[in-house]
Every structure is written in C-alpha cells, then in structure tokens.
N, C-alpha and C. Protein backbone atom coordinates (compact mmCIF):
# COMPACT_ATOMS: atom_id res chain seq x y z
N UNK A 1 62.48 117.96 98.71
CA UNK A 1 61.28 117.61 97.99
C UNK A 1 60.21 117.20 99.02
N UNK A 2 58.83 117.67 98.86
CA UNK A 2 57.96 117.40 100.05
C UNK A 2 57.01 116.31 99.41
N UNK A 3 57.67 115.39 98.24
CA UNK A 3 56.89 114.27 97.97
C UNK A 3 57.30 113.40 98.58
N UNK A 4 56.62 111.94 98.90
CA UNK A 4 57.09 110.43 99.49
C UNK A 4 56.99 109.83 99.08
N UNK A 5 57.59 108.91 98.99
CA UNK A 5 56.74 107.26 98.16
C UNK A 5 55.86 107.28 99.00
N UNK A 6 54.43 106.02 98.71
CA UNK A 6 53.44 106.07 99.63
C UNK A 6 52.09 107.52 99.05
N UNK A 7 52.67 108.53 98.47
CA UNK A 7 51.93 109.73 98.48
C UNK A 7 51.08 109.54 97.28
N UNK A 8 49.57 109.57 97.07
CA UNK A 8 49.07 110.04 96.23
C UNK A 8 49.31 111.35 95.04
N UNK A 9 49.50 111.52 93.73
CA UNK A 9 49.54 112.48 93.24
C UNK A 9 49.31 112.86 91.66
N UNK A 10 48.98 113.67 91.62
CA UNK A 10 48.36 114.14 90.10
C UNK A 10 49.16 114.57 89.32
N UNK A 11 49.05 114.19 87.85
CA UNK A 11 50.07 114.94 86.81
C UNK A 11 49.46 116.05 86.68
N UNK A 12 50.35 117.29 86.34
CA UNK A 12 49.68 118.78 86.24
C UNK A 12 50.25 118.79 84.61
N UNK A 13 51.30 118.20 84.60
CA UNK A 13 51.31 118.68 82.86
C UNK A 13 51.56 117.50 81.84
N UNK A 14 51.67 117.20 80.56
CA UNK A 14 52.64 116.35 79.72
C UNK A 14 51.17 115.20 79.36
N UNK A 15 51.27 114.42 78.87
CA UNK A 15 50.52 113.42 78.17
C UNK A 15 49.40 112.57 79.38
N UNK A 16 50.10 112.65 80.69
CA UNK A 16 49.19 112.17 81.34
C UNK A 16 48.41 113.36 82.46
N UNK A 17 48.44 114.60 81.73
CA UNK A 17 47.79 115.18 82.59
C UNK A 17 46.33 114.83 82.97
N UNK A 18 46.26 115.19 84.58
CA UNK A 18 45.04 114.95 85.26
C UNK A 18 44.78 113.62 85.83
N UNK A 19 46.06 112.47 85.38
CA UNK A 19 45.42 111.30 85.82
C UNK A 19 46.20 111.12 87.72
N UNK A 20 46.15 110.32 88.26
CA UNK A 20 46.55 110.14 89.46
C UNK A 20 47.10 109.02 89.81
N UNK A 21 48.08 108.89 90.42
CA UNK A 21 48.47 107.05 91.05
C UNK A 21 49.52 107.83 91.76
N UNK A 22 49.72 106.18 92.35
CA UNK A 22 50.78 106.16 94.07
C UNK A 22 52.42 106.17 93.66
N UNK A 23 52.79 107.19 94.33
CA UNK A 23 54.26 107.32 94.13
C UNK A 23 55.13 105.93 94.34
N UNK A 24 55.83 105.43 94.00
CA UNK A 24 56.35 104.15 94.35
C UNK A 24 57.86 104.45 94.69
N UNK A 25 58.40 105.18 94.28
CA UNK A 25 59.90 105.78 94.47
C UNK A 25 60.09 107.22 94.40
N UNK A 26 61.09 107.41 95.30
CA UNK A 26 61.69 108.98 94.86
C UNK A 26 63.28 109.29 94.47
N UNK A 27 63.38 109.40 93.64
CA UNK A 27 64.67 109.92 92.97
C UNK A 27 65.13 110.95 93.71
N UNK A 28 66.09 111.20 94.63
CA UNK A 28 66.41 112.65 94.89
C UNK A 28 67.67 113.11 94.00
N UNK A 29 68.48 112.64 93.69
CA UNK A 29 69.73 113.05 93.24
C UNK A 29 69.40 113.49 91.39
N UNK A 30 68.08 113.08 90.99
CA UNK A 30 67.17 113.40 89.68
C UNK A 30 66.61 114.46 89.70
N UNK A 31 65.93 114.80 91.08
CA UNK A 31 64.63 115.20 91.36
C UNK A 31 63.44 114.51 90.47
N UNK A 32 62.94 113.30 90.64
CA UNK A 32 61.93 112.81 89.69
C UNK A 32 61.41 111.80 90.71
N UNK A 33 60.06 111.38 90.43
CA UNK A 33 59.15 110.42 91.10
C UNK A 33 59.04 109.52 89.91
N UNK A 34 58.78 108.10 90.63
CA UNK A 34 57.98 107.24 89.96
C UNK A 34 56.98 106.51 90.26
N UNK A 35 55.70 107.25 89.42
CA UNK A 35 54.32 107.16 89.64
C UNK A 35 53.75 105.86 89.02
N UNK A 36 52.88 105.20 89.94
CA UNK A 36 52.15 103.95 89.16
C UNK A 36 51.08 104.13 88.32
N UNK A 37 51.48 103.10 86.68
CA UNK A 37 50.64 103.62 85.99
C UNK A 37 50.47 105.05 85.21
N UNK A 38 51.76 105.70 85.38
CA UNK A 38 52.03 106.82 84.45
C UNK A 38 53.60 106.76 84.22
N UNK A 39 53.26 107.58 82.73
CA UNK A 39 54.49 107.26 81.92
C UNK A 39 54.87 105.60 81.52
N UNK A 40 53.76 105.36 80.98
CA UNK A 40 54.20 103.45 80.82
C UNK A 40 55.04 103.46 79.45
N UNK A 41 56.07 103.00 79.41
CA UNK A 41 57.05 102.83 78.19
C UNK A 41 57.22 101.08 77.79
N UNK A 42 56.95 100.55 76.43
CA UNK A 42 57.13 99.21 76.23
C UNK A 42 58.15 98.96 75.81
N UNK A 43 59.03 98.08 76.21
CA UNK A 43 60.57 97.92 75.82
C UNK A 43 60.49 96.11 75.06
N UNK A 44 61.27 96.45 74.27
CA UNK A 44 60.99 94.91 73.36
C UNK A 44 62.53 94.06 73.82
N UNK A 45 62.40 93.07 75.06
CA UNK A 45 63.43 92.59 75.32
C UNK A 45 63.63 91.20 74.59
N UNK A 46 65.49 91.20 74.30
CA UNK A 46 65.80 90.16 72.88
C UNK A 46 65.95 89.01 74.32
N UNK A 47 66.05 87.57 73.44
CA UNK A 47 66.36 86.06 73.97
C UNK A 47 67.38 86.21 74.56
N UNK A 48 67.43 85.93 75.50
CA UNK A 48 69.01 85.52 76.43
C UNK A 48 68.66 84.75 77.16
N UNK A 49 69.46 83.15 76.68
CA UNK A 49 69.72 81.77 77.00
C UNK A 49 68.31 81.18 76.76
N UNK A 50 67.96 80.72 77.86
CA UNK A 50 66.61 80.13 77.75
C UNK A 50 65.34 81.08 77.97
N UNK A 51 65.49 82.07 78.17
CA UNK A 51 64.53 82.93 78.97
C UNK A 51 63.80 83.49 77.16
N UNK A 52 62.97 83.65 76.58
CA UNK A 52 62.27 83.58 75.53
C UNK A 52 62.11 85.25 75.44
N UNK A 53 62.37 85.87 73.96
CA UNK A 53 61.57 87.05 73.93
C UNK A 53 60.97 87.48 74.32
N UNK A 54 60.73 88.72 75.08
CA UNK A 54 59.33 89.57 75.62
C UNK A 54 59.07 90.92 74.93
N UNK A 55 58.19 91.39 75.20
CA UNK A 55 57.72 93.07 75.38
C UNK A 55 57.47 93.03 76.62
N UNK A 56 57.88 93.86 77.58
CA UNK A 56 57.73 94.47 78.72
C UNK A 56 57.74 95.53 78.73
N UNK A 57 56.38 95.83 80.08
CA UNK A 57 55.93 97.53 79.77
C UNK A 57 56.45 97.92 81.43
N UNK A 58 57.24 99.11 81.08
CA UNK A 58 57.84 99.27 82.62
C UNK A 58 57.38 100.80 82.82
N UNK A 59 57.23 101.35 83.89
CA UNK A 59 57.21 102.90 84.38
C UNK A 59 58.25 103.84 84.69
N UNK A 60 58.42 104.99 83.37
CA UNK A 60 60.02 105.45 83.73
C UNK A 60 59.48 106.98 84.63
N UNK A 61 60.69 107.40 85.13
CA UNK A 61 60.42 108.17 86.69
C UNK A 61 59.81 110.12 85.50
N UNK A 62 59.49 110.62 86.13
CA UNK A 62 58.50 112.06 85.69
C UNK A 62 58.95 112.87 86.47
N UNK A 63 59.37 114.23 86.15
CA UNK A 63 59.69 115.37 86.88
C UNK A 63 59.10 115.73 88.31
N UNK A 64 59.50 116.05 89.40
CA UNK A 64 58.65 116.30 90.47
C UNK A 64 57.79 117.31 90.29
N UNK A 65 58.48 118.44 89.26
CA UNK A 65 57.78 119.94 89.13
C UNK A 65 56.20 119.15 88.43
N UNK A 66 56.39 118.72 87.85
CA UNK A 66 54.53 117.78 86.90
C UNK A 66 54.18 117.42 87.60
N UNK A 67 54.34 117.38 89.10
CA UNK A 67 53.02 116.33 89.88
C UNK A 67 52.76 117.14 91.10
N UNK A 68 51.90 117.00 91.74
CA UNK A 68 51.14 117.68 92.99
C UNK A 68 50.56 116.73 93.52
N UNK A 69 50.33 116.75 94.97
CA UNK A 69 50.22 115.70 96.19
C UNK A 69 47.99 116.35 95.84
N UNK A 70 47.65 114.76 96.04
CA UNK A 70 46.28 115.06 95.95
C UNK A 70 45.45 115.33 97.33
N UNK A 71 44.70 116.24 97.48
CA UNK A 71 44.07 116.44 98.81
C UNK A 71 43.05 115.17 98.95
N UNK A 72 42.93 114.18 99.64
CA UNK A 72 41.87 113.35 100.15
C UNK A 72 40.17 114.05 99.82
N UNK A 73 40.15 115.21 100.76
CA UNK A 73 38.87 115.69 100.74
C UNK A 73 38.47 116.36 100.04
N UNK A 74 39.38 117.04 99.10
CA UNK A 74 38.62 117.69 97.46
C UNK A 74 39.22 117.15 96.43
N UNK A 75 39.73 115.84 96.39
CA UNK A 75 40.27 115.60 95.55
C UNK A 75 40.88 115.92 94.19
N UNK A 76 41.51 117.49 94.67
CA UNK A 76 42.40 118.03 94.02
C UNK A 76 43.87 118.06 93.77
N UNK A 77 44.65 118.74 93.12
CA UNK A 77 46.23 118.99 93.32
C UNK A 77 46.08 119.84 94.26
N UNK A 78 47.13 120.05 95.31
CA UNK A 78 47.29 121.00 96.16
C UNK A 78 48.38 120.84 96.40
N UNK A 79 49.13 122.18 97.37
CA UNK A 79 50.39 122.55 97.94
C UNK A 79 50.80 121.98 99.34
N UNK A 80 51.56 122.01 99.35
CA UNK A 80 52.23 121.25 100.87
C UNK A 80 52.77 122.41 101.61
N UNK A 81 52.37 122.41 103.36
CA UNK A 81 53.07 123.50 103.93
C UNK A 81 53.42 122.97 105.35
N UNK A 82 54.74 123.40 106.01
CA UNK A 82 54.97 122.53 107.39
C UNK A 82 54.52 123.58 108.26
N UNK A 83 54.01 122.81 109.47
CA UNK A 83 53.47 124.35 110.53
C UNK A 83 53.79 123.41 111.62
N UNK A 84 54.27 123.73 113.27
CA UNK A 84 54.57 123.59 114.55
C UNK A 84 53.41 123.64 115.20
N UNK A 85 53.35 122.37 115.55
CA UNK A 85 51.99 122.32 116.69
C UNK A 85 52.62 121.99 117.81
N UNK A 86 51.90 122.66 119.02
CA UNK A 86 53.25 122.73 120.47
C UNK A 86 52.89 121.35 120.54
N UNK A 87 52.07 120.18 120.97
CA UNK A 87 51.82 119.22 120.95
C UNK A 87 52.55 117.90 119.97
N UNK A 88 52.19 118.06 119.06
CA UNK A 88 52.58 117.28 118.30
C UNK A 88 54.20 117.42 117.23
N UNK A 89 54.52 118.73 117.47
CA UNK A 89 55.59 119.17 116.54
C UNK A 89 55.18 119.73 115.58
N UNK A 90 56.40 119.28 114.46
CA UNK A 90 56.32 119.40 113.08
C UNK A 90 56.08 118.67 112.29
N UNK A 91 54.78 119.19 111.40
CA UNK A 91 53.54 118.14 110.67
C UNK A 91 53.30 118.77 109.50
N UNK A 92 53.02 118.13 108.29
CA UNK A 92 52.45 118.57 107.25
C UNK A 92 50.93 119.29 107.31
N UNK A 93 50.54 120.20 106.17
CA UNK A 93 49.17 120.27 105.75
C UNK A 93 48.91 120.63 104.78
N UNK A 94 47.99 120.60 104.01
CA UNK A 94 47.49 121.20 103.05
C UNK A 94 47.00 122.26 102.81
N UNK A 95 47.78 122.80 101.46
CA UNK A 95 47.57 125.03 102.18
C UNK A 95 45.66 125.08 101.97
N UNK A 96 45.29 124.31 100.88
CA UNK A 96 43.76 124.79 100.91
C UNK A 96 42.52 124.33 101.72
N UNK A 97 42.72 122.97 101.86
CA UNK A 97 42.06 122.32 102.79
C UNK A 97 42.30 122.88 104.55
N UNK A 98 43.27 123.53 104.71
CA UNK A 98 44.22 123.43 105.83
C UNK A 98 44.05 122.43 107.05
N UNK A 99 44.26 121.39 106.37
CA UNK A 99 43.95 119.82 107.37
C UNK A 99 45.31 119.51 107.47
N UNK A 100 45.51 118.88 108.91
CA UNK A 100 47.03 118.34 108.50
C UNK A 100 47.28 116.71 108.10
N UNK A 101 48.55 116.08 107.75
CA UNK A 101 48.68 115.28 107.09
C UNK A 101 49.06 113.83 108.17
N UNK A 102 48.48 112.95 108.26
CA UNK A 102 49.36 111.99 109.27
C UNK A 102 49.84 111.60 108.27
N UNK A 103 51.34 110.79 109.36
CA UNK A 103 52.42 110.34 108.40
C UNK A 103 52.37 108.86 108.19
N UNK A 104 51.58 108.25 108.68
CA UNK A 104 51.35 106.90 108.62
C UNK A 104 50.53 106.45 107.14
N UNK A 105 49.23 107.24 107.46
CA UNK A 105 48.48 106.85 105.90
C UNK A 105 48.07 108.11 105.17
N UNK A 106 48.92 109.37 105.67
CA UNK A 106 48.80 110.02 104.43
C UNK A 106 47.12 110.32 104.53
N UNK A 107 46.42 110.67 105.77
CA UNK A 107 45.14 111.01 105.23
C UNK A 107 44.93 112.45 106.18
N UNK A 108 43.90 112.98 106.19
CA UNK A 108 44.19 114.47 107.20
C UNK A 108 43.61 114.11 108.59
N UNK A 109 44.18 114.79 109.55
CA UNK A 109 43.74 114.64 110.84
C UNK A 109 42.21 115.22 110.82
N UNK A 110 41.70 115.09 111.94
CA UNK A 110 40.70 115.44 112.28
C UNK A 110 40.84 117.07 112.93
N UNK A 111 42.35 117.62 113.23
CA UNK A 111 42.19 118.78 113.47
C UNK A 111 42.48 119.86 111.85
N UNK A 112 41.56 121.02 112.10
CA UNK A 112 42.29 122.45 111.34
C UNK A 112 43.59 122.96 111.74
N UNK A 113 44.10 123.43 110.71
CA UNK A 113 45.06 124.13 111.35
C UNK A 113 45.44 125.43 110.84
N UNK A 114 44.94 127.00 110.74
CA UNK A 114 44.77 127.77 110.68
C UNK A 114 46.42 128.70 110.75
C-alpha cells in the first residue's frame, strides 16, 4: 500500500466523498486507513461502575481503494509513483504534478522529476 499515516488524502467514493483529512493509522492485514474526521460513527456506551453513560463518536477505518493521496500544489487526488534518483535513491512522486515527495513532511521537493 503506498499510503502512510501522516499522509493527507481524499475520499473518491461513499458518503464522504471529496472531503479530506490526515491518515492517522494504516491497517495492512485489512487493507483500510483511518482517516480523521471521516466515517464518524456514534456509539451509545452503557454505565460501568462509576464511570457514567456516554455517546461517543469514534472514526471507523475506510477502504484504501476510496482514498487518494492529495497533491499539495493542485490540491487534487492523485497517483503515487516510485522513480531512482542516482543521488538520492528511491523516492516518491506524484504522476501529475511530477514533483517528488519528502518523507519527512510529505510536501514536494523543489526538484521535477520527469
């Protein structure tokens, strides 16, 4: 899966399409992410001991295939592609923008990469 926690990304399909938030986990053995602020489910938790009735609203995890990594500079969905730079190695980029990805904050380098 070429998602991360840490990664920005967009729903492409289902009830929250189009909205965006930060991956917070990755499920691999699911294949599913869990995005902040999408998919919010309210669960009505009963009294146990002293701790008092609640409703709590928690975030359950969304298919990886529904979400796409957002490009910074067109703030679109876009595709992920790995390419070999003799310098630096092996690095992410973005197939449309073709910027590549640092791995620290996830924003594009200052080089193209063609």
């Amino acid at each position: 899966m070429k998602i991360r926690s840490g990664d920005t990304v967009i729903v492409l399909s289902g009830k929250y399409k189009g909205k965006s938030g930060k991956v917070l986990k990755v499920l691999n053995d699911t294949n599913k992410v869990l995005v902040e602020g999408i998919n919010v489910v309210t669960r009505h938790m009963k009294k146990q001991g002293t701790t008092p009735g609640q409703i709590v609203k928690i975030e359950k995890p969304v298919d990886s295939s529904n979400v796409a990594l957002e490009c910074p500079t067109t703030k679109k969905p876009t595709r992920i592609g790995f390419v070999t730079i003799e310098e630096k190695g092996k690095t992410k980029k973005f197939r449309y923008s073709k910027q590549a990805v640092k791995a620290e904050k996830k924003q594009p380098k200052d080089c193209i990469i063609k």
